[in-house]
Protein backbone atom coordinates (compact mmCIF):
# COMPACT_ATOMS: atom_id res chain seq x y z
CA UNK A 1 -1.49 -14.81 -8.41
CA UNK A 2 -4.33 -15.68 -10.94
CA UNK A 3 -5.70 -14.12 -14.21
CA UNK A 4 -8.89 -13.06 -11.69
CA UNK A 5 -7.08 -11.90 -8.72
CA UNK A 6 -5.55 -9.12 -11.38
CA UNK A 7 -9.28 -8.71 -13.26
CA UNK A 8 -10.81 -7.73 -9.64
CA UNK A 9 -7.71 -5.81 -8.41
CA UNK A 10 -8.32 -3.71 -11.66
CA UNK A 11 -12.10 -3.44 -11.49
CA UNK A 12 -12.18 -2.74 -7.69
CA UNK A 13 -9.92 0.35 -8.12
CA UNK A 14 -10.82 1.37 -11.26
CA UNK A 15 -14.90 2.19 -9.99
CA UNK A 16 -13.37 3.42 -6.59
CA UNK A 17 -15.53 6.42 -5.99
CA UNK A 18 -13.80 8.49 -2.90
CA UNK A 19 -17.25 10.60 -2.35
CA UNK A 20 -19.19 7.25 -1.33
CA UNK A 21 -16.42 6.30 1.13
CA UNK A 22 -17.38 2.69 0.61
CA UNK A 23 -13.84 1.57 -1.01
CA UNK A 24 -13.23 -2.29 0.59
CA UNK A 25 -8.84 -1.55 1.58
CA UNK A 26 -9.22 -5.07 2.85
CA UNK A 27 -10.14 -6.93 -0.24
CA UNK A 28 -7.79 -4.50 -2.60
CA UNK A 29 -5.02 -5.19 0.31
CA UNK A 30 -6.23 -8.88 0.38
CA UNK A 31 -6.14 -8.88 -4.16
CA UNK A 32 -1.90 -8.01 -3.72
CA UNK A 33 -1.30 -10.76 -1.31
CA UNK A 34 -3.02 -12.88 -3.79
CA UNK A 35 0.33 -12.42 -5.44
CA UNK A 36 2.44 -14.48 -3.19
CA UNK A 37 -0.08 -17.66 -3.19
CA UNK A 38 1.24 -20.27 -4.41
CA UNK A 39 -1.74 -22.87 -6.21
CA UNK A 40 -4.10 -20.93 -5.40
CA UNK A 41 -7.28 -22.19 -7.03
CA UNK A 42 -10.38 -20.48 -4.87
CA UNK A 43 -9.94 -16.68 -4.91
CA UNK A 44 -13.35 -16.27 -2.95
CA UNK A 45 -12.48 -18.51 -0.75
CA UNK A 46 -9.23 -17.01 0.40
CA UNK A 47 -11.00 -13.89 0.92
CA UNK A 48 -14.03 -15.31 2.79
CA UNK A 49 -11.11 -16.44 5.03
CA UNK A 50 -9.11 -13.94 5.44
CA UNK A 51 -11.45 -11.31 5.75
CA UNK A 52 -13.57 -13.11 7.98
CA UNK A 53 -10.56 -12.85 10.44
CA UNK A 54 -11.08 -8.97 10.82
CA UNK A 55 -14.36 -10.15 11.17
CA UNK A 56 -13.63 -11.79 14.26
CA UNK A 57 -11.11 -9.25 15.63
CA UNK A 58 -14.32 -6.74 15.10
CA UNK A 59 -16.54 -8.77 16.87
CA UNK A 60 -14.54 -8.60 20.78
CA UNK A 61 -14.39 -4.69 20.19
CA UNK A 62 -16.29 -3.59 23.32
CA UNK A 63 -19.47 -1.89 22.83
CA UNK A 64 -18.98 1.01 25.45
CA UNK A 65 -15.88 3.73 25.70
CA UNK A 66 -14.01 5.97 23.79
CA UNK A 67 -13.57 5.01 20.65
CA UNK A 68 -9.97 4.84 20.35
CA UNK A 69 -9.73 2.90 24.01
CA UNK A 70 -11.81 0.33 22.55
CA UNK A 71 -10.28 -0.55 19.27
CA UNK A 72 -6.64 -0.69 21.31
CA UNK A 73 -8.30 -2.91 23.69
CA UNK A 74 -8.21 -5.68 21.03
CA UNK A 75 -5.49 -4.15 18.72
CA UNK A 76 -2.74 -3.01 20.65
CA UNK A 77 -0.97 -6.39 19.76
CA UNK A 78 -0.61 -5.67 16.88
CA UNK A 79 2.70 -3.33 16.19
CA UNK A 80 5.69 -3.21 14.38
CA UNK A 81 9.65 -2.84 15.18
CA UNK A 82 12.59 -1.63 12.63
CA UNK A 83 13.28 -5.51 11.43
CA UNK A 84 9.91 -5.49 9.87
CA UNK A 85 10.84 -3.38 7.48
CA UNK A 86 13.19 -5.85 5.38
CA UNK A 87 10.28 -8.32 5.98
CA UNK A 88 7.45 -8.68 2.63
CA UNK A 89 5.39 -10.24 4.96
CA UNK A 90 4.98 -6.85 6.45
CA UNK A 91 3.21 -5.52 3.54
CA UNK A 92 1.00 -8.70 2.78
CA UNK A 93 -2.39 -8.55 5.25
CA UNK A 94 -2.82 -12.43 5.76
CA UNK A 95 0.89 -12.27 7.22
CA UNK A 96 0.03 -9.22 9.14
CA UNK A 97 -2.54 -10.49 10.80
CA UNK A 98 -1.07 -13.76 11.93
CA UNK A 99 2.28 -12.17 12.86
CA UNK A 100 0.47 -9.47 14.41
CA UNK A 101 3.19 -7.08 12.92
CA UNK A 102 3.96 -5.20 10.01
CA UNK A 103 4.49 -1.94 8.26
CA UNK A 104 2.69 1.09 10.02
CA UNK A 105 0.52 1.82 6.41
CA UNK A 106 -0.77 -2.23 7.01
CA UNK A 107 -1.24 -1.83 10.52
CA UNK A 108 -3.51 1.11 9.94
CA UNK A 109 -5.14 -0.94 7.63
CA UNK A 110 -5.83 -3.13 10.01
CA UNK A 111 -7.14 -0.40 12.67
CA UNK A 112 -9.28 1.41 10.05
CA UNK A 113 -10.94 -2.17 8.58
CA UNK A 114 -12.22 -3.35 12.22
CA UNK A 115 -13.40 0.60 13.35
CA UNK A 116 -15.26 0.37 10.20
CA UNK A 117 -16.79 -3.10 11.01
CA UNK A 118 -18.08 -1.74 14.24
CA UNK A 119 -18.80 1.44 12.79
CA UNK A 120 -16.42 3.57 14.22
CA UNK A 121 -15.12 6.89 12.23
CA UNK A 122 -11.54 6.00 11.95
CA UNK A 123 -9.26 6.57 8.74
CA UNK A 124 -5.77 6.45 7.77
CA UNK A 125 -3.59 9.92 7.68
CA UNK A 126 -0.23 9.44 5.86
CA UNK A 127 2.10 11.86 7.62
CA UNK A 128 5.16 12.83 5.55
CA UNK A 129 7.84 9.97 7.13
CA UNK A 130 5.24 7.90 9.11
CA UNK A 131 1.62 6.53 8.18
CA UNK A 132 -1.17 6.67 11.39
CA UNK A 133 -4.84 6.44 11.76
CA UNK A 134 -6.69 9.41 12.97
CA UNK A 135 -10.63 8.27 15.28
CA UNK A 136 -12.96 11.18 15.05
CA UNK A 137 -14.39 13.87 13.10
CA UNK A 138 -11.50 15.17 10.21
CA UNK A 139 -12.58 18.30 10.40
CA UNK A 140 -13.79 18.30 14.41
CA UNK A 141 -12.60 16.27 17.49
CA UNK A 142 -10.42 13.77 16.77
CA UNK A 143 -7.65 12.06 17.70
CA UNK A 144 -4.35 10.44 16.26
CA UNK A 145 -3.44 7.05 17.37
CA UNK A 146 0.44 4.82 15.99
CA UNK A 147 -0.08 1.30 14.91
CA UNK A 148 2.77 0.97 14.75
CA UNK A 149 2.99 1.63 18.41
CA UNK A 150 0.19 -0.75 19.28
CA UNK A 151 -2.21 2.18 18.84
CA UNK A 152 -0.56 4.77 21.58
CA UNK A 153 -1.98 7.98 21.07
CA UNK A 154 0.32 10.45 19.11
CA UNK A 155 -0.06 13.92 20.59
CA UNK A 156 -0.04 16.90 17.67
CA UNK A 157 3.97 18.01 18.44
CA UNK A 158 4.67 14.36 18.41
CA UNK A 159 3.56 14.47 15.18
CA UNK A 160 5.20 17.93 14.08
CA UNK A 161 8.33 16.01 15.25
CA UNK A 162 7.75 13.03 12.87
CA UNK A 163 7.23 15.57 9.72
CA UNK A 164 10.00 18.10 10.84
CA UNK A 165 12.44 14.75 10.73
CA UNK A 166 11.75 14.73 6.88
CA UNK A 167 12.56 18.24 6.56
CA UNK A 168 9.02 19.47 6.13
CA UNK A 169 6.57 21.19 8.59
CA UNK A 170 2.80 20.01 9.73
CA UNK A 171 0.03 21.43 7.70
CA UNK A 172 -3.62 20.35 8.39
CA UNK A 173 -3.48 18.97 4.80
CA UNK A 174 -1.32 16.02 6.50
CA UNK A 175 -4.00 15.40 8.79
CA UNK A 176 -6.56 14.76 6.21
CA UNK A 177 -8.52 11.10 5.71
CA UNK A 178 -6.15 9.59 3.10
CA UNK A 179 -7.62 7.99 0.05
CA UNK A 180 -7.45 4.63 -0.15
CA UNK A 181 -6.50 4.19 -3.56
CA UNK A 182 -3.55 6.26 -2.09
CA UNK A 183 -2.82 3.97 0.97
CA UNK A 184 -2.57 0.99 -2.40
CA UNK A 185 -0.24 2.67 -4.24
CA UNK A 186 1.96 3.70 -0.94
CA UNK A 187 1.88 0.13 0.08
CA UNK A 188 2.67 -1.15 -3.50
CA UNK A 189 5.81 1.31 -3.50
CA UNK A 190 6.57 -0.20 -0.29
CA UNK A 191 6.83 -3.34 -1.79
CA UNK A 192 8.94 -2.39 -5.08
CA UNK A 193 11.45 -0.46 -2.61
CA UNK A 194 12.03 -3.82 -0.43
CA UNK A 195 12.51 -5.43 -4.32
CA UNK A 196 15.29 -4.05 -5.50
CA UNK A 197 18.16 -7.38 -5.11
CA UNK A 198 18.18 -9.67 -8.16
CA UNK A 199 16.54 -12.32 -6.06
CA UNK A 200 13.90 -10.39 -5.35
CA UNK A 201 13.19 -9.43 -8.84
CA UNK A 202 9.62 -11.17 -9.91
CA UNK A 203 8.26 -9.96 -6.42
CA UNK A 204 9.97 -5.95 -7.84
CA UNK A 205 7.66 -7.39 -11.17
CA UNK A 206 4.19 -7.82 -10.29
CA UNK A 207 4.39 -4.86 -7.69
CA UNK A 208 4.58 -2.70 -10.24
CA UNK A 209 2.12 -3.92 -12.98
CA UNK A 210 -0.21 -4.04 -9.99
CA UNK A 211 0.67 -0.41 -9.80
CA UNK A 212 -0.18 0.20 -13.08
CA UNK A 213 -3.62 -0.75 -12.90
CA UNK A 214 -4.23 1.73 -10.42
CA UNK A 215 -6.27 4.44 -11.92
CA UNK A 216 -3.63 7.40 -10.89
CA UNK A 217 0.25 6.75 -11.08
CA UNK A 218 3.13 8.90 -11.40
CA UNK A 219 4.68 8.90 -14.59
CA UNK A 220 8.02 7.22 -13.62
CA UNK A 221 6.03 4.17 -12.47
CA UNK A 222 6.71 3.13 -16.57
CA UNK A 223 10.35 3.63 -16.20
CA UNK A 224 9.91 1.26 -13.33
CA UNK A 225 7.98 -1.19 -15.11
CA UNK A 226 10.90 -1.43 -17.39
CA UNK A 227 13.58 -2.53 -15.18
CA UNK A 228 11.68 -4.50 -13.32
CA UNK A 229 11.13 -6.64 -16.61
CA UNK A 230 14.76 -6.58 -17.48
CA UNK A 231 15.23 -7.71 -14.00
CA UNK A 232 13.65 -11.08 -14.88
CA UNK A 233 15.29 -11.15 -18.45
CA UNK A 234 12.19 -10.24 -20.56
CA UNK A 235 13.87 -7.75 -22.68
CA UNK A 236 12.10 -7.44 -25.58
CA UNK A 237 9.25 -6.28 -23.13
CA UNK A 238 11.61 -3.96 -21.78
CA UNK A 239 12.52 -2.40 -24.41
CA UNK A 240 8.98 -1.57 -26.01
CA UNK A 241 8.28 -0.26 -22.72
CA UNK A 242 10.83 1.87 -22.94
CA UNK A 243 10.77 3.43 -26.16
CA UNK A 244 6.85 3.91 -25.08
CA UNK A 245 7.91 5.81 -21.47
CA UNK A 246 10.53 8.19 -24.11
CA UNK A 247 7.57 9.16 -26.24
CA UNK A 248 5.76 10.13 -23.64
CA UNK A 249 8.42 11.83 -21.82
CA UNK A 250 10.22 13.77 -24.72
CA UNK A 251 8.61 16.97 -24.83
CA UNK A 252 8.88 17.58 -21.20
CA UNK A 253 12.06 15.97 -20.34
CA UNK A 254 14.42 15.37 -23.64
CA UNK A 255 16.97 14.00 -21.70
CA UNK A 256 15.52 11.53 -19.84
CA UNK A 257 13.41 10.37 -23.09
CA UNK A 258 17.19 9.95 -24.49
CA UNK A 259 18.49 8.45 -21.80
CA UNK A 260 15.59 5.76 -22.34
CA UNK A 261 15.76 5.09 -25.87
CA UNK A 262 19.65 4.56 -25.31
CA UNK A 263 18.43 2.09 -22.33
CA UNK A 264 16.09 0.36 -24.56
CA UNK A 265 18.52 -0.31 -27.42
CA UNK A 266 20.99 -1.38 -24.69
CA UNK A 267 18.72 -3.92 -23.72
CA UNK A 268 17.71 -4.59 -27.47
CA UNK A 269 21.68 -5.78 -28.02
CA UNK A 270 20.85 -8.34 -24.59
CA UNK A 271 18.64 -10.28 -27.09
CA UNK A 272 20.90 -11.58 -29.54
């Protein structure tokens, strides 16, 4: 991580317009793996590189076919299995690509940044319990392909399955292009779920100021924020943050802005 990995992180989601469609996933994807490098001195550099290896993924698409057919004829070796999910290199795009496996939002990623370098219409649909990429018109003939699944296609009552399993049903509102600032946020929660052990708690830290400097977050991303600093024994940090979050919060939900305030002066007592 470096004081200009954060400064572009910030400044590429903060002017991320979602009418132009021109929002670079890769690099933003690319700018939170920047998190886990240790020395690193050349930020341009490491993104020449690893972008540059979608490049070359992009470049053996074939030219003729269905669309879908000929992004799994260089993708579908890329997948994922249940053990990736207590991996962090399933959530970090250099690691992704070189294992060739990961979590199905990075996988999509992956799908969705090589259509778009051979200019295919592809995009990423987050289905309630399972994250896909959909090849086609949104709103015409298209088709739904699983990542995660080394980019078989996933028939429509497959998918009614997959949202029925989370105790919803299918709407064509799940089947919409989702925004990327969207698909950053889902994959930093990803990341601050995997970081909840002690020893995992500075990985649990910069997730979620990362998170913060997205320009839309839920409100209990501050709450968050504030364990994840007294996770790594900054508690005077913790507690401002805190008393902040309860300020906020009181109006709307007394008892949790109690709840933090009594939290905060906990943690207070943790400095003497």
């Amino acid at each position: 991580m470096t004081a200009e990995s954060r400064e572009r992180f910030a400044e590429l989601c903060r002017t991320h317009d979602r009418a132009s469609g021109d929002f670079r996933l890769d690099v933003a994807l690319l700018l939170i793996a920047a998190e886990t490098q240790q020395g690193l001195t050349n930020l341009d550099e490491f993104l020449s590189r690893e972008t540059g290896r979608l490049d070359s993924l992009a470049s053996t698409v074939p030219g003729q076919g269905r669309d879908d057919q000929r992004l799994r004829g260089v993708l579908a070796q890329f997948h994922g299995q249940p053990s990736d999910y207590a991996r962090l290199e399933s959530s970090l795009l250099p690691e992704v690509l070189t294992r060739r496996a990961g979590l199905p939002i990075l996988l999509s990623a992956v799908w969705t940044e090589v259509a778009r370098r051979v200019d295919i219409n592809a995009y990423g649909v987050g289905l309630p319990g399972h994250f896909v990429v959909g090849i086609g018109d949104p709103k015409g003939a298209r088709v739904l392909v699983d990542p995660f699944a080394g980019g078989r296609l996933l028939p429509y009552d497959r998918a009614k399955e997959i949202v029925a399993a989370t105790g919803r049903q299918l709407s064509p509102e799940h089947l919409n292009p989702q925004d990327p600032i969207d698909t950053v946020a889902r994959t930093l929660g990803n990341i601050t779920n995997w970081a909840t052990t002690p020893e995992r708690a500075w990985q649990r830290l910069w997730s979620a100021e990362l998170a913060l400097l997205l320009p839309r977050r839920n409100l209990g991303l501050q709450r968050e924020y504030a364990e994840a600093l007294i996770g790594v024994g900054r508690y005077g940090d913790a507690s401002r943050v805190l008393e902040e979050y309860a300020d906020i919060v009181a109006d709307a939900m007394p008892l949790e802005a109690q709840n933090a305030r009594n939290t905060a002066q906990h943690v207070r007592s943790r400095l003497n």
